[in-house]
C-alpha atoms as a PDB file:
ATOM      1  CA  UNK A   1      65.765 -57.682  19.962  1.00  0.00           C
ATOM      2  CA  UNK A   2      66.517 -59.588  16.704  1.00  0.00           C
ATOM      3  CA  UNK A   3      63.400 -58.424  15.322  1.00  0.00           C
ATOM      4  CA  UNK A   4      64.051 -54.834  16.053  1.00  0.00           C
ATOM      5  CA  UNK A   5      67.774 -55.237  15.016  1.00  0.00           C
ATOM      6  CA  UNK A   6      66.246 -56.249  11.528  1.00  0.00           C
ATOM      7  CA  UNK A   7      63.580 -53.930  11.192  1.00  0.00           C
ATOM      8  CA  UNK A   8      66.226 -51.224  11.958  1.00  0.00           C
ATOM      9  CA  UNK A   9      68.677 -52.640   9.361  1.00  0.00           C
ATOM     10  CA  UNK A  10      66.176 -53.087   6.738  1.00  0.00           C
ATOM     11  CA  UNK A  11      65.389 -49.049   7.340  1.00  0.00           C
ATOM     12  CA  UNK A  12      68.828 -47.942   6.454  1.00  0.00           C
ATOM     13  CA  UNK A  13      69.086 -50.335   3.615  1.00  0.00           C
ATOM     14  CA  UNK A  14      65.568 -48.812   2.032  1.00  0.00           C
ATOM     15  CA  UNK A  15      67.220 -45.333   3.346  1.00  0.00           C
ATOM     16  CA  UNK A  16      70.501 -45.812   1.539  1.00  0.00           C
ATOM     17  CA  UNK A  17      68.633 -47.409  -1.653  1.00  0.00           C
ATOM     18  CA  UNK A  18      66.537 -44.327  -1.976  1.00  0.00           C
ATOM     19  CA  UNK A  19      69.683 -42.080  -2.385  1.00  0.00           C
ATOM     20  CA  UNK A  20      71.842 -44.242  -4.325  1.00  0.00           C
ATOM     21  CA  UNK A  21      68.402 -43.828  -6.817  1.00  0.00           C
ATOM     22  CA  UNK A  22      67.213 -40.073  -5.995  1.00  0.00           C
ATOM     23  CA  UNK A  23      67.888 -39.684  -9.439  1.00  0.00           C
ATOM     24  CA  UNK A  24      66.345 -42.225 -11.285  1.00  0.00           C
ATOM     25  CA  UNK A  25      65.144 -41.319 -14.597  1.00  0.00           C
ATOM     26  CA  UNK A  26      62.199 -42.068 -17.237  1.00  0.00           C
ATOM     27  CA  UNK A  27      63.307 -43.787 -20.245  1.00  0.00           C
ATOM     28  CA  UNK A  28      60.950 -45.258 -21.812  1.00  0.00           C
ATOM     29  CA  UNK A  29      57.307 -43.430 -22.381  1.00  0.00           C
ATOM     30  CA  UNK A  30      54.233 -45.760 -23.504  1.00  0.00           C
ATOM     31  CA  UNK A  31      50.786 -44.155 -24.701  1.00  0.00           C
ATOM     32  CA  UNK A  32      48.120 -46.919 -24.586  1.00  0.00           C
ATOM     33  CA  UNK A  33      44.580 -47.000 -26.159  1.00  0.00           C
ATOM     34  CA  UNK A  34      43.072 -45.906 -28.950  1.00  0.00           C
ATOM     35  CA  UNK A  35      43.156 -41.969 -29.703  1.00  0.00           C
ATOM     36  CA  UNK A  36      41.337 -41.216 -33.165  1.00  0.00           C
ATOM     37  CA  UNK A  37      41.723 -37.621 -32.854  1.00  0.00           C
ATOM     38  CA  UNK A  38      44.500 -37.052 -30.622  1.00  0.00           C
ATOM     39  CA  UNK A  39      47.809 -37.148 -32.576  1.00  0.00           C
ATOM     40  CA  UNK A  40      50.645 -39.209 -30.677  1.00  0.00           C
ATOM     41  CA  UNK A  41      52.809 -36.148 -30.587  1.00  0.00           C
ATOM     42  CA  UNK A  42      50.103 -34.095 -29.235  1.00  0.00           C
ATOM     43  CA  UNK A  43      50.143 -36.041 -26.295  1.00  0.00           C
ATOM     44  CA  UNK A  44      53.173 -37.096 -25.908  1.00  0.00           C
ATOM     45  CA  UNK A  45      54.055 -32.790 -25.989  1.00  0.00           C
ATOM     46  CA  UNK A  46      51.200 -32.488 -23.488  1.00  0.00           C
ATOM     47  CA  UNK A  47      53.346 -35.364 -21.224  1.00  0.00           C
ATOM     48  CA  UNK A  48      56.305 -33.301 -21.303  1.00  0.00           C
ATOM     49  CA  UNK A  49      55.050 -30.211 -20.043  1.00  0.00           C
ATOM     50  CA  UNK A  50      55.468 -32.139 -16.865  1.00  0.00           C
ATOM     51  CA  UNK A  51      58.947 -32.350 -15.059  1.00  0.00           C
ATOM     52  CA  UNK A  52      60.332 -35.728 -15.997  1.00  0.00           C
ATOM     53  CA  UNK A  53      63.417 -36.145 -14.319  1.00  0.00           C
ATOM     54  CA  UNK A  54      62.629 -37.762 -11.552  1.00  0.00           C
ATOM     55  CA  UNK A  55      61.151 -41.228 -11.126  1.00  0.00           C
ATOM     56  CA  UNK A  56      60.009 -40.773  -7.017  1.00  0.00           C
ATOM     57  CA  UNK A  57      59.270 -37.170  -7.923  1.00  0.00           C
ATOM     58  CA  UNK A  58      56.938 -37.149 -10.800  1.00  0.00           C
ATOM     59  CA  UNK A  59      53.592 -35.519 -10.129  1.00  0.00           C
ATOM     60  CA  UNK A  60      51.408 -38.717 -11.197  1.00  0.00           C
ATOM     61  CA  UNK A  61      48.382 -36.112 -11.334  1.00  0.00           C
ATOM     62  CA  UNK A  62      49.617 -33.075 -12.972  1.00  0.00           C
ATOM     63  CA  UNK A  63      50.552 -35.782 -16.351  1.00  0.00           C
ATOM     64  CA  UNK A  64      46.907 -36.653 -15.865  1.00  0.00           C
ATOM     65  CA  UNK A  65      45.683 -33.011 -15.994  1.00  0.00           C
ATOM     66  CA  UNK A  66      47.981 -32.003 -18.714  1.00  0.00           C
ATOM     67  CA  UNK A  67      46.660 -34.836 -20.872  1.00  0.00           C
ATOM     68  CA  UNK A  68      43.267 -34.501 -20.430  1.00  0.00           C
ATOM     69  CA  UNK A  69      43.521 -30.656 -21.305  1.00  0.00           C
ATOM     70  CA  UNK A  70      43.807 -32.022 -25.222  1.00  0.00           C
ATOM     71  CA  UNK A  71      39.693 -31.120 -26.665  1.00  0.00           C
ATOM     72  CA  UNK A  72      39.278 -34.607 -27.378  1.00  0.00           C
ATOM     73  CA  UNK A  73      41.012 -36.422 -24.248  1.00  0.00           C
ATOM     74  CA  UNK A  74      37.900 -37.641 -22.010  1.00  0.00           C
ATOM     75  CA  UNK A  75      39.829 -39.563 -19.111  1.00  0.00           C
ATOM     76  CA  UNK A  76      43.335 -40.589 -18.446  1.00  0.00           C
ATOM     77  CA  UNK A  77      45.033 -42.917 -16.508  1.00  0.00           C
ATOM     78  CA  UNK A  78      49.243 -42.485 -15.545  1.00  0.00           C
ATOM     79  CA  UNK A  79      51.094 -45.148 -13.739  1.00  0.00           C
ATOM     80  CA  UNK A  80      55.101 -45.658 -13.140  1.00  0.00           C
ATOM     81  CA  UNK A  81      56.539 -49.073 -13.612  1.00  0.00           C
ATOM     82  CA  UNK A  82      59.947 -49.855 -12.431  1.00  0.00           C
ATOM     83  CA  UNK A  83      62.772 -49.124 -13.269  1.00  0.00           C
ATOM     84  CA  UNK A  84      62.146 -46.682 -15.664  1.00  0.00           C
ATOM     85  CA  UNK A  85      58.888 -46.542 -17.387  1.00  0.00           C
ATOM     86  CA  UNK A  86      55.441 -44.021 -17.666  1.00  0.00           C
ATOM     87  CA  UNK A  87      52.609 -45.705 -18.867  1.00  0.00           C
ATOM     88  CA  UNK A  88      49.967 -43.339 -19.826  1.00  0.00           C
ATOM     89  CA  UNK A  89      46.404 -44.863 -20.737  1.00  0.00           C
ATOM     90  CA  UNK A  90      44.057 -41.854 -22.582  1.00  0.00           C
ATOM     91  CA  UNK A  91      40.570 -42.811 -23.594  1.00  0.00           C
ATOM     92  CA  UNK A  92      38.847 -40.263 -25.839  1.00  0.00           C
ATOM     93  CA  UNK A  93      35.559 -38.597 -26.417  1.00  0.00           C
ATOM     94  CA  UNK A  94      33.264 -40.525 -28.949  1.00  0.00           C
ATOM     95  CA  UNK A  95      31.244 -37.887 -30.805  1.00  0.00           C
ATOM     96  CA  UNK A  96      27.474 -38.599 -31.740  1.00  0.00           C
ATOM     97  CA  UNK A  97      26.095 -35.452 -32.380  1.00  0.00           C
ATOM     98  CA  UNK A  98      26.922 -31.736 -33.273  1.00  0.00           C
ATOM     99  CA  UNK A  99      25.185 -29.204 -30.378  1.00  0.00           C
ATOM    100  CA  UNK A 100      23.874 -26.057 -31.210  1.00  0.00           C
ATOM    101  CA  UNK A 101      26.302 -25.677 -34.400  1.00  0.00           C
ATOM    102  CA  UNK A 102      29.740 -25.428 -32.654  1.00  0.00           C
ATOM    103  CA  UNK A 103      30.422 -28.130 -29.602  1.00  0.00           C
ATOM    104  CA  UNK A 104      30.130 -31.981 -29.798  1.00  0.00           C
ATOM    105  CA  UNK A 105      27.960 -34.196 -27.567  1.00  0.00           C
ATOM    106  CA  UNK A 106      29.638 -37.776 -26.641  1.00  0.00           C
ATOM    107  CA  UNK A 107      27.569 -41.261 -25.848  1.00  0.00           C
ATOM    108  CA  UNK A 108      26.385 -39.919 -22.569  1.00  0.00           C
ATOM    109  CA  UNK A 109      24.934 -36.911 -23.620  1.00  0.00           C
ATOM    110  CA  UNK A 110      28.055 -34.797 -22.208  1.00  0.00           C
ATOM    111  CA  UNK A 111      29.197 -31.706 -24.263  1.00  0.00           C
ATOM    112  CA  UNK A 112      32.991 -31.171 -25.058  1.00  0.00           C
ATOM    113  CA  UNK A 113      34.482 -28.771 -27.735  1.00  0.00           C
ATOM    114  CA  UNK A 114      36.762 -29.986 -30.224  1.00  0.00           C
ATOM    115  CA  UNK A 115      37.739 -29.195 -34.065  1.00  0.00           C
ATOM    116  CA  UNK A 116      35.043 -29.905 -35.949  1.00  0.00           C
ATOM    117  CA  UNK A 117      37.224 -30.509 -39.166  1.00  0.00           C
ATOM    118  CA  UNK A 118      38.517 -33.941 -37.594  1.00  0.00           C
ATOM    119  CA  UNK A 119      35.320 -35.196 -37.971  1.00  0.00           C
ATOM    120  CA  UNK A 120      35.365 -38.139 -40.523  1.00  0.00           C
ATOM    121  CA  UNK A 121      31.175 -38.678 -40.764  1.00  0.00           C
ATOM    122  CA  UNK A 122      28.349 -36.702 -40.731  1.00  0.00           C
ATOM    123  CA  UNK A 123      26.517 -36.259 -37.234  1.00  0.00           C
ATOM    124  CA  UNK A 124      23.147 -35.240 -36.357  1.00  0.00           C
ATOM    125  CA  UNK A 125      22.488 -31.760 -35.417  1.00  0.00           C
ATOM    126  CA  UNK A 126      20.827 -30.869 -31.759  1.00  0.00           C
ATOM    127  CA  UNK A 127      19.900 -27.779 -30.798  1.00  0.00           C
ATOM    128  CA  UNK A 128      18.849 -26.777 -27.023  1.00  0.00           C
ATOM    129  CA  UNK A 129      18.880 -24.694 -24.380  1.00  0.00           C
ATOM    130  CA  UNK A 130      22.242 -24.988 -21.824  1.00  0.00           C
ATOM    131  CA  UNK A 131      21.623 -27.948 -19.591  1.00  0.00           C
ATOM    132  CA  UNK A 132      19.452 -29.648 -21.792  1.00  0.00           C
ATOM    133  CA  UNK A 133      21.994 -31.944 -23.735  1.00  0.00           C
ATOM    134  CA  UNK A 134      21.543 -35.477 -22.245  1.00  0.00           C
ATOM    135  CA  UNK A 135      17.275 -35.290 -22.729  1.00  0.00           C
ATOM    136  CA  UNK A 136      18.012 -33.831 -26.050  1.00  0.00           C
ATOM    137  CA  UNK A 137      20.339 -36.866 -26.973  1.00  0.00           C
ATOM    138  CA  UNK A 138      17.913 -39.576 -25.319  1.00  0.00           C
ATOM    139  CA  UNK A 139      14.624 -38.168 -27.349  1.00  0.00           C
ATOM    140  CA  UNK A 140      16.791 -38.204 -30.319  1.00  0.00           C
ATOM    141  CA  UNK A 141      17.618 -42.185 -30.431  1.00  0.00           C
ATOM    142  CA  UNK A 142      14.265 -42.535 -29.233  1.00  0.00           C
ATOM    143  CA  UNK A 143      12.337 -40.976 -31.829  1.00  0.00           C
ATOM    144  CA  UNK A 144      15.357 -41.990 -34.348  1.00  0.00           C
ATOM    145  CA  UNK A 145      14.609 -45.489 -33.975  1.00  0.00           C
ATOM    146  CA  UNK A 146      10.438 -44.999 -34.204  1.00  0.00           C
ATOM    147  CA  UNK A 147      11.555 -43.266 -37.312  1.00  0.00           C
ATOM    148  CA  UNK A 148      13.872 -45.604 -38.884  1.00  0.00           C
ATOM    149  CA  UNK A 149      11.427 -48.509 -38.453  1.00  0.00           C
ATOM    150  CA  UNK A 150       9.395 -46.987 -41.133  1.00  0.00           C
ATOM    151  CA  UNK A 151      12.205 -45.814 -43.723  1.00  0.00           C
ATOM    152  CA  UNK A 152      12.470 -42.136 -42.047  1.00  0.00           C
ATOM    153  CA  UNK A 153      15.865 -40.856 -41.719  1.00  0.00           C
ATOM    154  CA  UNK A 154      16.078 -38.176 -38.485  1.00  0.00           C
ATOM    155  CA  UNK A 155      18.574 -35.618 -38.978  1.00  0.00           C
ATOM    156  CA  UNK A 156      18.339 -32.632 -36.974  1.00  0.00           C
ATOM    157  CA  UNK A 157      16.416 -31.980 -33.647  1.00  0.00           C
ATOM    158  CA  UNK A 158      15.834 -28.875 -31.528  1.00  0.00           C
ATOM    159  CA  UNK A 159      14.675 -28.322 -28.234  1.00  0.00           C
ATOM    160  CA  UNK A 160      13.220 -24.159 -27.531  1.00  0.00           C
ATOM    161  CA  UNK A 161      13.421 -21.991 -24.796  1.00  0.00           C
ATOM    162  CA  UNK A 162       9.642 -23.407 -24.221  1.00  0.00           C
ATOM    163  CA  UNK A 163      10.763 -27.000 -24.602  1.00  0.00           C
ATOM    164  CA  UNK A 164       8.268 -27.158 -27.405  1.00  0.00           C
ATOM    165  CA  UNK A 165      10.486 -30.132 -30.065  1.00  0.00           C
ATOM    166  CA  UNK A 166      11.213 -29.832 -33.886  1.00  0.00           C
ATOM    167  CA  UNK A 167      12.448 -32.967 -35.874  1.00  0.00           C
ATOM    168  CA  UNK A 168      13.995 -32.544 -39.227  1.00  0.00           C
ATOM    169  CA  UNK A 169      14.221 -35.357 -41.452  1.00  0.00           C
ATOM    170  CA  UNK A 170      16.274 -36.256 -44.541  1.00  0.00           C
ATOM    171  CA  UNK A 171      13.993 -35.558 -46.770  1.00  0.00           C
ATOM    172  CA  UNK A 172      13.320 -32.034 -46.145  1.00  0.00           C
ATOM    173  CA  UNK A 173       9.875 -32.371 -43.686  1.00  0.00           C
ATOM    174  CA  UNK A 174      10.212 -30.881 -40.648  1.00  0.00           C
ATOM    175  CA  UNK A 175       7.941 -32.238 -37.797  1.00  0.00           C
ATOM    176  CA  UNK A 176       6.601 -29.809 -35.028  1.00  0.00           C
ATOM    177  CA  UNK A 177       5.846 -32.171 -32.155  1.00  0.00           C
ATOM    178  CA  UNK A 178       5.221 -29.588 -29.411  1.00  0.00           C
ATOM    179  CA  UNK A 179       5.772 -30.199 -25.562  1.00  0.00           C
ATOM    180  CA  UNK A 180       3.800 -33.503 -24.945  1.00  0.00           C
ATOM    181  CA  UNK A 181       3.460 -36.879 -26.388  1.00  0.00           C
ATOM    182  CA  UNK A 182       6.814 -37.001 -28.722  1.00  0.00           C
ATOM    183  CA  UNK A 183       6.242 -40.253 -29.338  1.00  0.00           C
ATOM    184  CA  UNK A 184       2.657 -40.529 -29.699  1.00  0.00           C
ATOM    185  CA  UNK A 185       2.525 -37.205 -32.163  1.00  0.00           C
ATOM    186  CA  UNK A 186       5.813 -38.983 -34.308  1.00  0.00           C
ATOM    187  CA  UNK A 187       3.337 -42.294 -34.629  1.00  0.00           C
ATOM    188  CA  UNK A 188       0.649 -40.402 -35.608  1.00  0.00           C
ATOM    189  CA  UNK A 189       2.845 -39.148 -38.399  1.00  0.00           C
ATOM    190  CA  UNK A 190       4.167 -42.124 -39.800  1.00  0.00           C
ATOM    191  CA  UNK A 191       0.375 -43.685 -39.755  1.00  0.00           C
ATOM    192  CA  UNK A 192      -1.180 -40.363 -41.821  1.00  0.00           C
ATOM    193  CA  UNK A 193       1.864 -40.048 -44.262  1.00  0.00           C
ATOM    194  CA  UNK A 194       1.620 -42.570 -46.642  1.00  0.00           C
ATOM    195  CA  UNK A 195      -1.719 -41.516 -47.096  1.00  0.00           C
ATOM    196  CA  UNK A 196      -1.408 -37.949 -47.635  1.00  0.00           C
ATOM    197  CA  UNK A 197      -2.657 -36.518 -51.608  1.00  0.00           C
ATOM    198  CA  UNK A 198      -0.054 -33.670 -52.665  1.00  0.00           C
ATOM    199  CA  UNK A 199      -0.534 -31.368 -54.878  1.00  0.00           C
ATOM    200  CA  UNK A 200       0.888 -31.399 -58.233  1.00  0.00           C
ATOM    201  CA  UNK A 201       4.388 -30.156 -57.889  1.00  0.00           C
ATOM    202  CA  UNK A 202       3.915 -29.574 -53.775  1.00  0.00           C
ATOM    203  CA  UNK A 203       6.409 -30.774 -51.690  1.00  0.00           C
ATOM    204  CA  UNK A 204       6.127 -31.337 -47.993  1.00  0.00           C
ATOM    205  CA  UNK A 205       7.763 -28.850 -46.000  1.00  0.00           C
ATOM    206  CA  UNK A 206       6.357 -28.725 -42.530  1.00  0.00           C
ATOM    207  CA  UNK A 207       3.434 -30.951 -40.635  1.00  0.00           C
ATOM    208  CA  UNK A 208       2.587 -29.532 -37.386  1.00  0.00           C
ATOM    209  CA  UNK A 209       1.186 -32.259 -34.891  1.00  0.00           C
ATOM    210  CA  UNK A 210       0.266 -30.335 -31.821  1.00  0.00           C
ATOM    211  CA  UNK A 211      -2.747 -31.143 -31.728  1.00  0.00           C
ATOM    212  CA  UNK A 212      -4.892 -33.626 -30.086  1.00  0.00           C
ATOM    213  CA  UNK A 213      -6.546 -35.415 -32.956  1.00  0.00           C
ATOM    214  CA  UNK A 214      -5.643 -35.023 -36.757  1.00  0.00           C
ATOM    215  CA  UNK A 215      -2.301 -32.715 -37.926  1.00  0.00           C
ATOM    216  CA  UNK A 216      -1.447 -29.093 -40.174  1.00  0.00           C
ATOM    217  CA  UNK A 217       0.663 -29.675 -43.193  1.00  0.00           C
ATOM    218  CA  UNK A 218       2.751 -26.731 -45.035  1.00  0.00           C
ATOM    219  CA  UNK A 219       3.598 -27.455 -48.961  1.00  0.00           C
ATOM    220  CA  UNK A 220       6.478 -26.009 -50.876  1.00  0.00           C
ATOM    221  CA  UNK A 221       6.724 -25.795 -54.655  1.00  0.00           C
ATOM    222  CA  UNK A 222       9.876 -26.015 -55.458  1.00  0.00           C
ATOM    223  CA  UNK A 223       9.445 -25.642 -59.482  1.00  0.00           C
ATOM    224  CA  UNK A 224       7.652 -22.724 -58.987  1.00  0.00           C
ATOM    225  CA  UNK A 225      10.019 -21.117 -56.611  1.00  0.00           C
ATOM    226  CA  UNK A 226      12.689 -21.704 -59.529  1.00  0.00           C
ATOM    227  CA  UNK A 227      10.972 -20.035 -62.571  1.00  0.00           C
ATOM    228  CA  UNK A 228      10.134 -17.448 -60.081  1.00  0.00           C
ATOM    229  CA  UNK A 229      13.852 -16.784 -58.871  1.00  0.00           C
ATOM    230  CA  UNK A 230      14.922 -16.984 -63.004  1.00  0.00           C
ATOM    231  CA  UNK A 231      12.199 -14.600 -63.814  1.00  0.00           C
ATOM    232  CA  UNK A 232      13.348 -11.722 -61.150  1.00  0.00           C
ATOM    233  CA  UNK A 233      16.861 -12.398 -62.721  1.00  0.00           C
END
């Protein structure tokens, strides 16, 4: 009977300390990690689109959602901590690469869309069909790092409709691997280059390697393409 005289009590206390605080209130807001992109008062604006008001009443998820509408919010975390404060935890997206001229891949290969003017480096450029981003990404750092070894810079990549691959590289070459043996077709090229013979004034622009022995190179002359151009003026 004690017990149950106690465990009654203690339900009217909780009872009557619930009203005597229906109406507690958030005073103090915290925004914690690191947001490169995301202004503070963009997401503190984004918090307040959500009734405050209420301490017991807040809608812990609709903060979350609100929050992680901002383009470069990739997860959020919201927790209360008595007696009056909102701790909101946002991680963002970390871009790597540009895809297919107008949305930005993160680490994992996901696709997100953000302002590309808040970009403060160059990225690579990937190109692919839809569904295709996290192969597309993989292949790249794979065939980056082959290429890198050897004092090759890899700057662009695409993937077609046939998922036949292209590599662009800083200097201007671009590499037509076709469907099979990316790797294998890439090694070949960084064997054969150094001991290609070009033509007086030629350039390299293309060296297609789909083919089982042996490789296709395409020359530009870029002096000639000059006087040319001046000439028609």
């Amino acid at each position: 009977m004690v017990v149950i005289f106690g465990l009654i009590k203690s339900m009217y206390w909780v009872s009557d300390w619930l009203v005597a605080h229906k109406d507690a209130q958030f005073r103090q807001l915290t925004v914690l990690g690191q947001p490169n992109y995301s202004s503070e008062h963009d997401i503190v604006t984004a918090i307040r689109r959500v009734d405050l008001s209420s301490y017991f009443e807040l809608d812990i998820e609709a903060v979350r959602e609100s929050v992680l509408s901002l383009p470069w919010v990739a997860s959020v975390s919201v927790r209360k901590q008595w007696p009056d404060q909102l701790l909101v935890y946002v991680v963002e997206h970390k871009p790597v690469a540009i895809w297919n001229s107008d949305l930005l891949l993160n680490e994992s290969g996901d696709v997100f869309q953000a302002p590309n003017e808040s970009l403060t480096s160059m990225l690579p450029q990937l190109y692919g069909p839809e569904g295709s981003e996290t192969e597309a990404w993989h292949t790249f750092l794979q065939l980056k790092a082959m290429l890198e070894v050897n004092q090759f810079h890899l700057v662009s990549l695409a993937l077609s409709e046939r998922f036949a691959w292209q590599l662009w590289l800083e200097n201007g070459i671009r590499l037509n691997l076709g469907r099979e043996e990316k790797a294998k077709r890439v090694q070949r090229f960084i064997d054969v280059y150094p001991k290609m013979h070009k033509p007086n004034g030629a350039l390299i622009d293309a060296i297609d390697l789909r083919y089982d022995t042996g490789l296709a190179v395409s020359w530009k002359y870029p002096l000639i393409e000059e006087q040319q151009n001046k000439s028609k003026a």
